[in-house]
N, C-alpha and C. Protein backbone atom coordinates (compact mmCIF):
# COMPACT_ATOMS: atom_id res chain seq x y z
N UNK A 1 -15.69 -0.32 16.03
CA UNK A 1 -16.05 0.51 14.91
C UNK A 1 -16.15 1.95 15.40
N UNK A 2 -15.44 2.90 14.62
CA UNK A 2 -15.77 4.14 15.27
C UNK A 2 -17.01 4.64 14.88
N UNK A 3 -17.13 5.54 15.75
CA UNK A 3 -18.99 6.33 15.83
C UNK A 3 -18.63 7.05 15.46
N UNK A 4 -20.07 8.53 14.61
CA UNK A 4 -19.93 9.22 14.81
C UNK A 4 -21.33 10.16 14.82
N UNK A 5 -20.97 11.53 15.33
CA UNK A 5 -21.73 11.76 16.10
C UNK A 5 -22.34 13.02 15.63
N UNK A 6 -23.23 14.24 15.87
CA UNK A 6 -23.98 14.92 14.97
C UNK A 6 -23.30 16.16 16.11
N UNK A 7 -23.04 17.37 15.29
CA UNK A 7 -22.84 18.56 16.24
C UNK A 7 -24.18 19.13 16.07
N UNK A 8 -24.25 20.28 17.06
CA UNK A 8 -25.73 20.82 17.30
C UNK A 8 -25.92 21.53 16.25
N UNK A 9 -25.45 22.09 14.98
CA UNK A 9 -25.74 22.42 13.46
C UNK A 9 -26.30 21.29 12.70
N UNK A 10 -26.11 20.09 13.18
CA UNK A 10 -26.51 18.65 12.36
C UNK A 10 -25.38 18.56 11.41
N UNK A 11 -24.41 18.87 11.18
CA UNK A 11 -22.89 18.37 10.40
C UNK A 11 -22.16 17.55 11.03
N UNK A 12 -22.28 16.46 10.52
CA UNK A 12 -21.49 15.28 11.67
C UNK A 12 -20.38 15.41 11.48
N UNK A 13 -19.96 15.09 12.94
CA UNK A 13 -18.40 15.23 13.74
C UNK A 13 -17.58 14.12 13.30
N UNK A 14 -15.84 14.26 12.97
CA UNK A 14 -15.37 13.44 12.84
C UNK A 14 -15.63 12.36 13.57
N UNK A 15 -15.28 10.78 12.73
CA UNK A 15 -15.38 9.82 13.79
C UNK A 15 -14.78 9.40 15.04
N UNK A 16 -15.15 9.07 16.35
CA UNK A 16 -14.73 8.71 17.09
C UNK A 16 -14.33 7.47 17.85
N UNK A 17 -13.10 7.04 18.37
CA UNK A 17 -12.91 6.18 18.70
C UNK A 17 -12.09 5.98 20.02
N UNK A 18 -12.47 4.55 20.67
CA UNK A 18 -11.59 4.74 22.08
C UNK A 18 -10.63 3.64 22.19
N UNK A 19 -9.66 3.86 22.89
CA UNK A 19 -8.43 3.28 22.81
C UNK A 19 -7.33 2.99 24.06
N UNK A 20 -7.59 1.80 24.67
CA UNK A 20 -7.12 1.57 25.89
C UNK A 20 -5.52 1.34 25.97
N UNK A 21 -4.54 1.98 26.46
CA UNK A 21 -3.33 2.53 26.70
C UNK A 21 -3.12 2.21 27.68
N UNK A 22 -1.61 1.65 28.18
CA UNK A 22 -1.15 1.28 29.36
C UNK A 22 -0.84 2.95 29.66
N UNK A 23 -0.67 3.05 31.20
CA UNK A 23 -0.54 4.06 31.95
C UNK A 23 0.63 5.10 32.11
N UNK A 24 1.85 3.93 31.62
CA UNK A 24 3.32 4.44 30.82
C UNK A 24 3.01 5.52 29.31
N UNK A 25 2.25 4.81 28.91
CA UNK A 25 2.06 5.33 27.06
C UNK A 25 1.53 6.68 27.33
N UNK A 26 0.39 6.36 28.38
CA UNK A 26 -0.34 7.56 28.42
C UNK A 26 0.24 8.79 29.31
N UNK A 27 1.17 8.47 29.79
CA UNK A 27 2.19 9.69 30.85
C UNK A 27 3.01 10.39 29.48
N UNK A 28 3.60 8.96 28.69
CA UNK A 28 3.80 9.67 28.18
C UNK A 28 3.77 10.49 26.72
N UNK A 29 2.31 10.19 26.62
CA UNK A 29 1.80 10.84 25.37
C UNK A 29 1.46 12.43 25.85
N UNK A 30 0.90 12.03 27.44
CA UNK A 30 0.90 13.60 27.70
C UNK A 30 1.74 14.35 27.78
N UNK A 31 3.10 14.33 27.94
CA UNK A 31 4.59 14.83 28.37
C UNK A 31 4.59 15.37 26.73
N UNK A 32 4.42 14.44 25.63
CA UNK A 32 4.71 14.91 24.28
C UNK A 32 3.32 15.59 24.35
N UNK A 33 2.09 16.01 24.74
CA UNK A 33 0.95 17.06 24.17
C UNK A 33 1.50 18.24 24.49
N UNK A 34 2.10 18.10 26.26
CA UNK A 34 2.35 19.47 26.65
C UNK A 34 3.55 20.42 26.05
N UNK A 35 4.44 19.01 25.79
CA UNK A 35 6.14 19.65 24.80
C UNK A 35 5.51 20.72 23.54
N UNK A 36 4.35 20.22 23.27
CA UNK A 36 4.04 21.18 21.60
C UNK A 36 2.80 21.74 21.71
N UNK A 37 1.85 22.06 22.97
CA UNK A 37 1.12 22.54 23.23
C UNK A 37 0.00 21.97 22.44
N UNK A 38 -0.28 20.88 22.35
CA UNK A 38 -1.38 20.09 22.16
C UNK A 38 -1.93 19.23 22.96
N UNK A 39 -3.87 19.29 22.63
CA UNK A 39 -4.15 18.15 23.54
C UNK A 39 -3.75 16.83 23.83
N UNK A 40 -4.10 15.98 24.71
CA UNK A 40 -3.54 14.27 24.54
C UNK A 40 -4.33 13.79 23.09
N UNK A 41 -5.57 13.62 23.06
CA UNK A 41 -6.11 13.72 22.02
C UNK A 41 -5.64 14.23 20.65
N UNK A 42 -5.30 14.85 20.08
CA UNK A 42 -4.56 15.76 19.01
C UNK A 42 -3.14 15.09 19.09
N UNK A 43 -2.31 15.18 20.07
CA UNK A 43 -1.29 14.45 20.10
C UNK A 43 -1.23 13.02 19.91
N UNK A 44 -2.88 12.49 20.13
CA UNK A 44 -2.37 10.76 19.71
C UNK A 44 -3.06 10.86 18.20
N UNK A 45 -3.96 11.71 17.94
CA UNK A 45 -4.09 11.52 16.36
C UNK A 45 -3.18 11.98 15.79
N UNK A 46 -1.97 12.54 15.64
CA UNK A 46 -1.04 13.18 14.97
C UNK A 46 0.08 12.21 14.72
N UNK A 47 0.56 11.01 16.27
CA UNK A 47 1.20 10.16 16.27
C UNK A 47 0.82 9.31 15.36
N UNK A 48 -0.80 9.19 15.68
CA UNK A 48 -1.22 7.79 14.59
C UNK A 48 -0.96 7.58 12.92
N UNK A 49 -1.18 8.77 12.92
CA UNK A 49 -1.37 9.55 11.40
C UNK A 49 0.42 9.17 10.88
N UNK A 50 0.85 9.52 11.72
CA UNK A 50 2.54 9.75 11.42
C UNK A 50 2.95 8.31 11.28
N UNK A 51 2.34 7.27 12.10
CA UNK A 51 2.66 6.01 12.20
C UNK A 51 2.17 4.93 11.29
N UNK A 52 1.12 5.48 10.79
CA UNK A 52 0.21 4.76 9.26
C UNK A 52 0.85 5.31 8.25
N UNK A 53 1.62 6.66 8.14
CA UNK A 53 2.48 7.17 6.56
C UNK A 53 3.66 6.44 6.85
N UNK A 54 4.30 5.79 7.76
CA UNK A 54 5.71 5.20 8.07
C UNK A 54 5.45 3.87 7.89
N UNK A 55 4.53 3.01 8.37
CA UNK A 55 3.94 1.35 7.91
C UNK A 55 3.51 1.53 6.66
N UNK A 56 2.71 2.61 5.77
CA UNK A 56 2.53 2.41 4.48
C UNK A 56 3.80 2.42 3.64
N UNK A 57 4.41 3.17 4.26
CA UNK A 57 5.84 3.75 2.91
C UNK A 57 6.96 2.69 3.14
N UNK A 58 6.64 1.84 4.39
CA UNK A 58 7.82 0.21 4.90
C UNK A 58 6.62 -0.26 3.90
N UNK A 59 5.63 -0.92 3.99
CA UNK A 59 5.18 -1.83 3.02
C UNK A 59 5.23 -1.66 1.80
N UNK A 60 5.26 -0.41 1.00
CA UNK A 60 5.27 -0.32 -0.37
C UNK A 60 6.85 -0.57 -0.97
N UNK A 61 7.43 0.11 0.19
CA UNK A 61 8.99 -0.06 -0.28
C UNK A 61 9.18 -1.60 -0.20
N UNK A 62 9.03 -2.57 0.23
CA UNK A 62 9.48 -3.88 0.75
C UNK A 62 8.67 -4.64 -0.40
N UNK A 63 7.00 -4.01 -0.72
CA UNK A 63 6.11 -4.73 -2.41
C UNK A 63 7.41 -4.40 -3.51
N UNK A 64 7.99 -2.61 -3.61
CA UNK A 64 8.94 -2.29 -4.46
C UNK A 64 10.01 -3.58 -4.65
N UNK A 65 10.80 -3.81 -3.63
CA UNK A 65 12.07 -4.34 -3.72
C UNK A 65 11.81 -5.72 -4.05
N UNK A 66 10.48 -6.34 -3.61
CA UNK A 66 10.12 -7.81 -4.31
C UNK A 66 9.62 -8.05 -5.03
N UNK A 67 9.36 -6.85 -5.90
CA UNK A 67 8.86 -6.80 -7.85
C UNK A 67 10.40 -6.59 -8.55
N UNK A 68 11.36 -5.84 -7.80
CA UNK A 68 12.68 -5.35 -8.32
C UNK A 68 13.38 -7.25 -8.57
N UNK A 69 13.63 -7.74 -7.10
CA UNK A 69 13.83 -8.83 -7.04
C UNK A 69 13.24 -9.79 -8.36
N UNK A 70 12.32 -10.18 -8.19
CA UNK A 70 11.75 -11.18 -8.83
C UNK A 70 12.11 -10.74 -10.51
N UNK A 71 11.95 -9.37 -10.88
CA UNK A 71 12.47 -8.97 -12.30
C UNK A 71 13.72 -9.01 -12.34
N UNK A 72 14.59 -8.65 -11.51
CA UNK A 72 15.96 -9.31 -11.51
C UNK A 72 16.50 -10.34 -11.58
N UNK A 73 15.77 -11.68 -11.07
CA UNK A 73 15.72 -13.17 -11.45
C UNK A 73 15.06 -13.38 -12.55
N UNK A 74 13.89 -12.68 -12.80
CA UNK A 74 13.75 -13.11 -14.21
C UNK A 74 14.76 -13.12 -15.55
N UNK A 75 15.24 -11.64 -15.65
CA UNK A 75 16.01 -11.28 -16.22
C UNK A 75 17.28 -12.18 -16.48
N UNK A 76 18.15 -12.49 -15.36
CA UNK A 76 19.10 -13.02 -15.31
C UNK A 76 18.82 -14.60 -15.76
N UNK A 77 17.68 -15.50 -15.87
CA UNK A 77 17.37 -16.70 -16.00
C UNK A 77 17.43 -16.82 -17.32
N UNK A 78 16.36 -14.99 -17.56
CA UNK A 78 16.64 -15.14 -19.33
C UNK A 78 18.27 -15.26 -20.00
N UNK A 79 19.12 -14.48 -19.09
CA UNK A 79 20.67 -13.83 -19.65
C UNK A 79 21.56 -15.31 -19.73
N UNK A 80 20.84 -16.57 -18.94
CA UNK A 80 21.57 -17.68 -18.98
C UNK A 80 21.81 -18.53 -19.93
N UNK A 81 20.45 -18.49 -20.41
CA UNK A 81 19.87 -19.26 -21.45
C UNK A 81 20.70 -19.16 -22.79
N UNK A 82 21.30 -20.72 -23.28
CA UNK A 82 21.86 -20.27 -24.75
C UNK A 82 20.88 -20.11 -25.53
N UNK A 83 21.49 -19.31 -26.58
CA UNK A 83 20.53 -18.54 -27.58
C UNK A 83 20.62 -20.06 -29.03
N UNK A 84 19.35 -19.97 -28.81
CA UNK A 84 19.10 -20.96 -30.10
C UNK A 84 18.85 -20.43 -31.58
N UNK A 85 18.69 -21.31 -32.44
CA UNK A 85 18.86 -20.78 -33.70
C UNK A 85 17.00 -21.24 -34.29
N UNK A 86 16.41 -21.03 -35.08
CA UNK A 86 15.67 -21.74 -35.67
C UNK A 86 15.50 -22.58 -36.88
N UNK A 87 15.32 -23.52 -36.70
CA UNK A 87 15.64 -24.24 -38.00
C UNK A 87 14.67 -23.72 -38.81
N UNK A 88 15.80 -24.16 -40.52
CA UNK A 88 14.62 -23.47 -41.25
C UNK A 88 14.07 -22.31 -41.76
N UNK A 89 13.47 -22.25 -42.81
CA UNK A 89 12.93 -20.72 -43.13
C UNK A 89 10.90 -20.76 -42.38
N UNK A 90 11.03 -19.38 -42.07
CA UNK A 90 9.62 -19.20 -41.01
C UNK A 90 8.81 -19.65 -42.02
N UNK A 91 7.46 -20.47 -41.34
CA UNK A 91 6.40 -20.54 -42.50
C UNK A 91 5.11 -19.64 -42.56
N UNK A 92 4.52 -19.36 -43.71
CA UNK A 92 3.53 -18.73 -43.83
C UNK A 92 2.71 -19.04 -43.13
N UNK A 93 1.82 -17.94 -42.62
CA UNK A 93 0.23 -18.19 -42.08
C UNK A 93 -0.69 -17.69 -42.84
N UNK A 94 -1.38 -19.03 -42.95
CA UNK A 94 -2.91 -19.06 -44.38
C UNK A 94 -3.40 -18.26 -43.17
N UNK A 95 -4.62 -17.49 -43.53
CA UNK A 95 -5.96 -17.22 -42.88
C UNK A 95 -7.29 -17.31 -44.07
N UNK A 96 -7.90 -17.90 -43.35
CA UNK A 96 -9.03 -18.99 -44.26
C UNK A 96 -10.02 -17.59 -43.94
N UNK A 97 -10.44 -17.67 -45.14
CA UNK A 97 -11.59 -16.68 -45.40
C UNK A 97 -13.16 -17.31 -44.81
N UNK A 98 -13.81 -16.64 -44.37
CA UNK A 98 -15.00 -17.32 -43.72
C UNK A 98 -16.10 -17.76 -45.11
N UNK A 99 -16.68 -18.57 -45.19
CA UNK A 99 -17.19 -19.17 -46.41
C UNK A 99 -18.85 -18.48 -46.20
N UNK A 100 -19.27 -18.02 -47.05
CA UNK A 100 -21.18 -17.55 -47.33
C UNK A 100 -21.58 -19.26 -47.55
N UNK A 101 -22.03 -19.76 -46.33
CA UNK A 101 -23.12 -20.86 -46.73
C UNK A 101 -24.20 -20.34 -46.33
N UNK A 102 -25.40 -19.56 -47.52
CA UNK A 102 -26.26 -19.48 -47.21
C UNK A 102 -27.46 -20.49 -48.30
């Protein structure tokens, strides 16, 4: 769970969290802080950030295409179907008046 923590004004500090990285990731997350003159820190929240708008916008697109799907089978199940006729002329609907039993 991330913490968080109070600056010496008493306005608490974004939350914090720690995050154990193989030694590869972390060479080279620093190689990308120093390429754009950011901390390692700053550089892995920026990645993260970038990497949660790219998994949200794959999952919504992939919910999209299997509401598209499934209305596209619907559709077409309907387009199969022969069209029937109804027998008959439609019948009236009584509606019964509520009765005063008092």
């Amino acid at each position: 769970m991330a913490t968080r923590q109070n600056s010496t004004n008493g306005k608490p500090k974004s939350p914090r969290i720690q995050v154990v990285i193989p030694e590869l990731i972390c060479k080279q997350l620093t190689i990308l802080a120093e390429n754009q003159s950011r901390t390692v820190s700053n550089m892995a929240k920026v990645l993260i950030q970038e990497g949660i708008k790219k998994h949200l916008e794959k999952e919504n697109n992939s919910l999209m295409s299997g509401n598209k799907l499934n209305t596209d089978n619907f559709r077409d199940s309907l387009e199969r179907q022969s069209i029937k006729r109804l027998k008959g002329a439609p019948q009236r609907i009584r509606y019964l008046k509520k009765s005063d039993n008092k």
